[in-house]
N, C-alpha and C. Protein backbone atom coordinates (compact mmCIF):
# COMPACT_ATOMS: atom_id res chain seq x y z
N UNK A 1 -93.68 -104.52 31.28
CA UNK A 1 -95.03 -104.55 31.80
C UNK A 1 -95.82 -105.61 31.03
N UNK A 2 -96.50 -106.27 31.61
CA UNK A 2 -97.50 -107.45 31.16
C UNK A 2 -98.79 -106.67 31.21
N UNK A 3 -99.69 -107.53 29.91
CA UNK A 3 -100.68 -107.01 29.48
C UNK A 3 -102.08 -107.92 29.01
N UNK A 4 -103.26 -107.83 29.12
CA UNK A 4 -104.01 -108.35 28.70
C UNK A 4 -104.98 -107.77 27.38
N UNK A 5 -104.59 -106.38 26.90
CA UNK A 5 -104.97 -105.95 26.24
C UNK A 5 -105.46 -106.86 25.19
N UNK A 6 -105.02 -107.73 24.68
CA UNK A 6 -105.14 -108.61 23.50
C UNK A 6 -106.32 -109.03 23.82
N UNK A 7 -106.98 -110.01 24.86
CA UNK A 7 -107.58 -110.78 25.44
C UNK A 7 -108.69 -110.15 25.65
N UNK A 8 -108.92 -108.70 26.35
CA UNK A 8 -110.03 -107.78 26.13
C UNK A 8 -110.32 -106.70 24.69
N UNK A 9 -109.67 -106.75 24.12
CA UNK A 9 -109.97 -106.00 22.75
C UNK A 9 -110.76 -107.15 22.26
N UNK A 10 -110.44 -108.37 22.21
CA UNK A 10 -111.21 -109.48 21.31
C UNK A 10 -112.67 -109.70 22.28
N UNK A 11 -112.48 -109.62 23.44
CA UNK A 11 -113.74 -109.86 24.03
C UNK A 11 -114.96 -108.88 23.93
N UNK A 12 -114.15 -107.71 23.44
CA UNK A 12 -114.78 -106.45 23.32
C UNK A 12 -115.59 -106.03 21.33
N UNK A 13 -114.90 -107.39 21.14
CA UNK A 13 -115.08 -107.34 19.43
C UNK A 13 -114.64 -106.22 18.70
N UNK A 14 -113.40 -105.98 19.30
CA UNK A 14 -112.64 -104.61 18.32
C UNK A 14 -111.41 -105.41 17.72
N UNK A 15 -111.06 -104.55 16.43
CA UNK A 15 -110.11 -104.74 15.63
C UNK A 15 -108.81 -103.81 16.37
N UNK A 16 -107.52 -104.45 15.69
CA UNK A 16 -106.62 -103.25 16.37
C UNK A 16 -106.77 -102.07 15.69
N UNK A 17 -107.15 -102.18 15.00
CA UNK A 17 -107.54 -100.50 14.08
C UNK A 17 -108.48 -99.72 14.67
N UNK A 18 -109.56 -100.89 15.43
CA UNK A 18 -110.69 -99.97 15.87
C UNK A 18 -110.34 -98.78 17.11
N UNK A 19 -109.71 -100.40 18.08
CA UNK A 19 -108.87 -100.25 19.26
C UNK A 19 -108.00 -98.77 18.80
N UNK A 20 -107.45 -98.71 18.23
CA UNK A 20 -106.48 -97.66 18.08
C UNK A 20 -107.10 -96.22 17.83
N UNK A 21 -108.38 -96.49 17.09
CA UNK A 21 -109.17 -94.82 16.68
C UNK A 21 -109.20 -94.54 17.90
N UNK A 22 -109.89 -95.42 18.55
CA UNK A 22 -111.22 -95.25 19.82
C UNK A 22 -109.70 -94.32 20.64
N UNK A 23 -108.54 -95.01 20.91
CA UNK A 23 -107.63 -94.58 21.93
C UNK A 23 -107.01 -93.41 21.52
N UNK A 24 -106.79 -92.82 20.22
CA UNK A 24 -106.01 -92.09 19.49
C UNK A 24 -104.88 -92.16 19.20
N UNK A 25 -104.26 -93.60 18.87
CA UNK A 25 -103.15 -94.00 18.54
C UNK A 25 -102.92 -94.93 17.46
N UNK A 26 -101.92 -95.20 16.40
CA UNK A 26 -101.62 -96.33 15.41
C UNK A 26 -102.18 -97.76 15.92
N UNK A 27 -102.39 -98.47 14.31
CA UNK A 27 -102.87 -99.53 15.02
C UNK A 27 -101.65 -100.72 15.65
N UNK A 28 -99.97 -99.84 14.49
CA UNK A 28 -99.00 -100.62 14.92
C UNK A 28 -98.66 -100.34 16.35
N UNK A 29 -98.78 -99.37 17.15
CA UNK A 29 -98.73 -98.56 18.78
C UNK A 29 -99.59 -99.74 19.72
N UNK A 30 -101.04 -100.26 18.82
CA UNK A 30 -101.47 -101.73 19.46
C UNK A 30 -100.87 -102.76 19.51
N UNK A 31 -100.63 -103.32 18.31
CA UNK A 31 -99.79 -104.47 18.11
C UNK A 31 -98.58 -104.46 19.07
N UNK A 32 -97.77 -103.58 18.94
CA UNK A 32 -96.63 -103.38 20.06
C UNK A 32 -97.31 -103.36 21.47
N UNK A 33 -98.11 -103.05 21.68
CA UNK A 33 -98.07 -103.04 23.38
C UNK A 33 -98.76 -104.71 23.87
N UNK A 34 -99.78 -104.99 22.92
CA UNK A 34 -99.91 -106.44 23.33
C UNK A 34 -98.76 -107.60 22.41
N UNK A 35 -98.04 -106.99 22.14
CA UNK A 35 -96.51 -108.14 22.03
C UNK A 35 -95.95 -108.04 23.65
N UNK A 36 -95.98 -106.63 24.02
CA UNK A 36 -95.29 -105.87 25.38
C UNK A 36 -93.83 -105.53 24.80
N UNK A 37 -94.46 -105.09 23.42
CA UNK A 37 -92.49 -104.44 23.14
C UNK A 37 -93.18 -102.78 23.21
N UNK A 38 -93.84 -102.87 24.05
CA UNK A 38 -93.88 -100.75 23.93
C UNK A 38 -94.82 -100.94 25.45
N UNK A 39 -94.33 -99.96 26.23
CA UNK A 39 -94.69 -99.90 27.28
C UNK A 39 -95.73 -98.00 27.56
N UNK A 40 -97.06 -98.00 26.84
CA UNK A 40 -98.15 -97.29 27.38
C UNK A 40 -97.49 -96.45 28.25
N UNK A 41 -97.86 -94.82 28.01
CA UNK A 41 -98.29 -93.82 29.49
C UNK A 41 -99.44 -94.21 30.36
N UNK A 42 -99.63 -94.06 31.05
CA UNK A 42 -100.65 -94.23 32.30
C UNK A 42 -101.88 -93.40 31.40
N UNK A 43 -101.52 -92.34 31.31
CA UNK A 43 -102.54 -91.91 30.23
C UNK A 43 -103.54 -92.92 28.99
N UNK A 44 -102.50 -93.36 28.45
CA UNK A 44 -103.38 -94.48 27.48
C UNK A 44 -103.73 -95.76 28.01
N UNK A 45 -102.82 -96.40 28.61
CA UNK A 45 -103.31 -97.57 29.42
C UNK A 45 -105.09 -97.30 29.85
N UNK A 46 -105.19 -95.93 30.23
CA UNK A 46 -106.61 -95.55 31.15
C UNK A 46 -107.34 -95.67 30.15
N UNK A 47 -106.79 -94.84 29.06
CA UNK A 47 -107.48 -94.81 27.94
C UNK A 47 -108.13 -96.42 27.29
N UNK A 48 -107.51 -97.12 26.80
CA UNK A 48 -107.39 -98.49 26.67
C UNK A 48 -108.90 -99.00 27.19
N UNK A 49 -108.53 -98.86 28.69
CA UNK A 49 -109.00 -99.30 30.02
C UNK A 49 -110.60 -99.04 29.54
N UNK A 50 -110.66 -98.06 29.28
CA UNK A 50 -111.94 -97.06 28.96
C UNK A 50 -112.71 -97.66 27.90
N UNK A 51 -111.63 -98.09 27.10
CA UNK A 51 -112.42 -98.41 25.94
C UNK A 51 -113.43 -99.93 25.55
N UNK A 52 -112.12 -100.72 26.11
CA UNK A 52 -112.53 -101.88 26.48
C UNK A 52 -113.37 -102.30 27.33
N UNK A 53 -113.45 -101.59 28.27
CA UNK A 53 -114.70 -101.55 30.05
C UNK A 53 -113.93 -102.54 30.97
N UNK A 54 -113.01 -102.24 31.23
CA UNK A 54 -111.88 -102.89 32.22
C UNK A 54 -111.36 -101.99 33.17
N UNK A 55 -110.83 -102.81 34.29
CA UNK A 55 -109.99 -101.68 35.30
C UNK A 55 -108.72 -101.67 34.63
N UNK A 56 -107.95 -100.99 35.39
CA UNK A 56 -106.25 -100.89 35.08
C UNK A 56 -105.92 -102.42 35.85
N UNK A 57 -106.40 -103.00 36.85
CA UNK A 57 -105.72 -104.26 37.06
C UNK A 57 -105.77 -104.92 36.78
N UNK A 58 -106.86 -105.26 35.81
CA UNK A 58 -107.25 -106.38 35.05
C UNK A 58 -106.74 -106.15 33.89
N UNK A 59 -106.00 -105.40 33.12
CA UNK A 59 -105.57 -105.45 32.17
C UNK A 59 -103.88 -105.09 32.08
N UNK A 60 -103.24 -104.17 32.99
CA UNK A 60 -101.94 -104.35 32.80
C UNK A 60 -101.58 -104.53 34.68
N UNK A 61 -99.83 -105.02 34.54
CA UNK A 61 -99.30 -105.47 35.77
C UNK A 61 -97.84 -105.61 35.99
N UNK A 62 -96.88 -105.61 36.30
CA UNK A 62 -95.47 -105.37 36.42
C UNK A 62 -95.14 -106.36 37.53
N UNK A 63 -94.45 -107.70 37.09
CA UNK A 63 -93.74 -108.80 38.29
C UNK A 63 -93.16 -107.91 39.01
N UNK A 64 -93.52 -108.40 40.46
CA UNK A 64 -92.41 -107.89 41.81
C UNK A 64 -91.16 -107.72 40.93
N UNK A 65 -90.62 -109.34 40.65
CA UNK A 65 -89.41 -109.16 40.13
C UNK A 65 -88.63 -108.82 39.44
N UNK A 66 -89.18 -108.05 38.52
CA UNK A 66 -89.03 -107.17 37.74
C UNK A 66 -88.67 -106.03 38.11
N UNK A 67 -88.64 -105.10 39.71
CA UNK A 67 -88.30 -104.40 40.11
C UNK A 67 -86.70 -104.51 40.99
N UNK A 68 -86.73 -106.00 40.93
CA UNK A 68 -85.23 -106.51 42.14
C UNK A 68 -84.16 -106.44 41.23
């Protein structure tokens, strides 16, 4: 899954530490998902989503091709 998380946490002026209280998760659980080596429940993604003031489509997305 592809992600913009990185791109809105900074626009949002949060640290990954902050990012991580606000969501209830490590700040290394951040770092991993905007590398995209850890792939979020729908649950936190929302969460995320929430925190930052983003939709879910503007911030994560899965290539067609990635499903073929």
């Amino acid at each position: 899954m592809k992600n913009n998380v990185k791109i809105f946490r900074v626009q949002a002026d949060l640290t990954q530490h902050q990012l991580a209280e606000k969501v209830g998760v490590t700040r290394q659980t951040i770092s991993l998902i905007e590398k995209g080596k850890y792939n979020p429940t729908l649950k936190l993604c929302l969460e995320i989503c929430y925190a930052v003031n983003k939709n879910l489509n503007e911030i994560f997305w899965v290539d067609r091709e990635e499903f073929k």
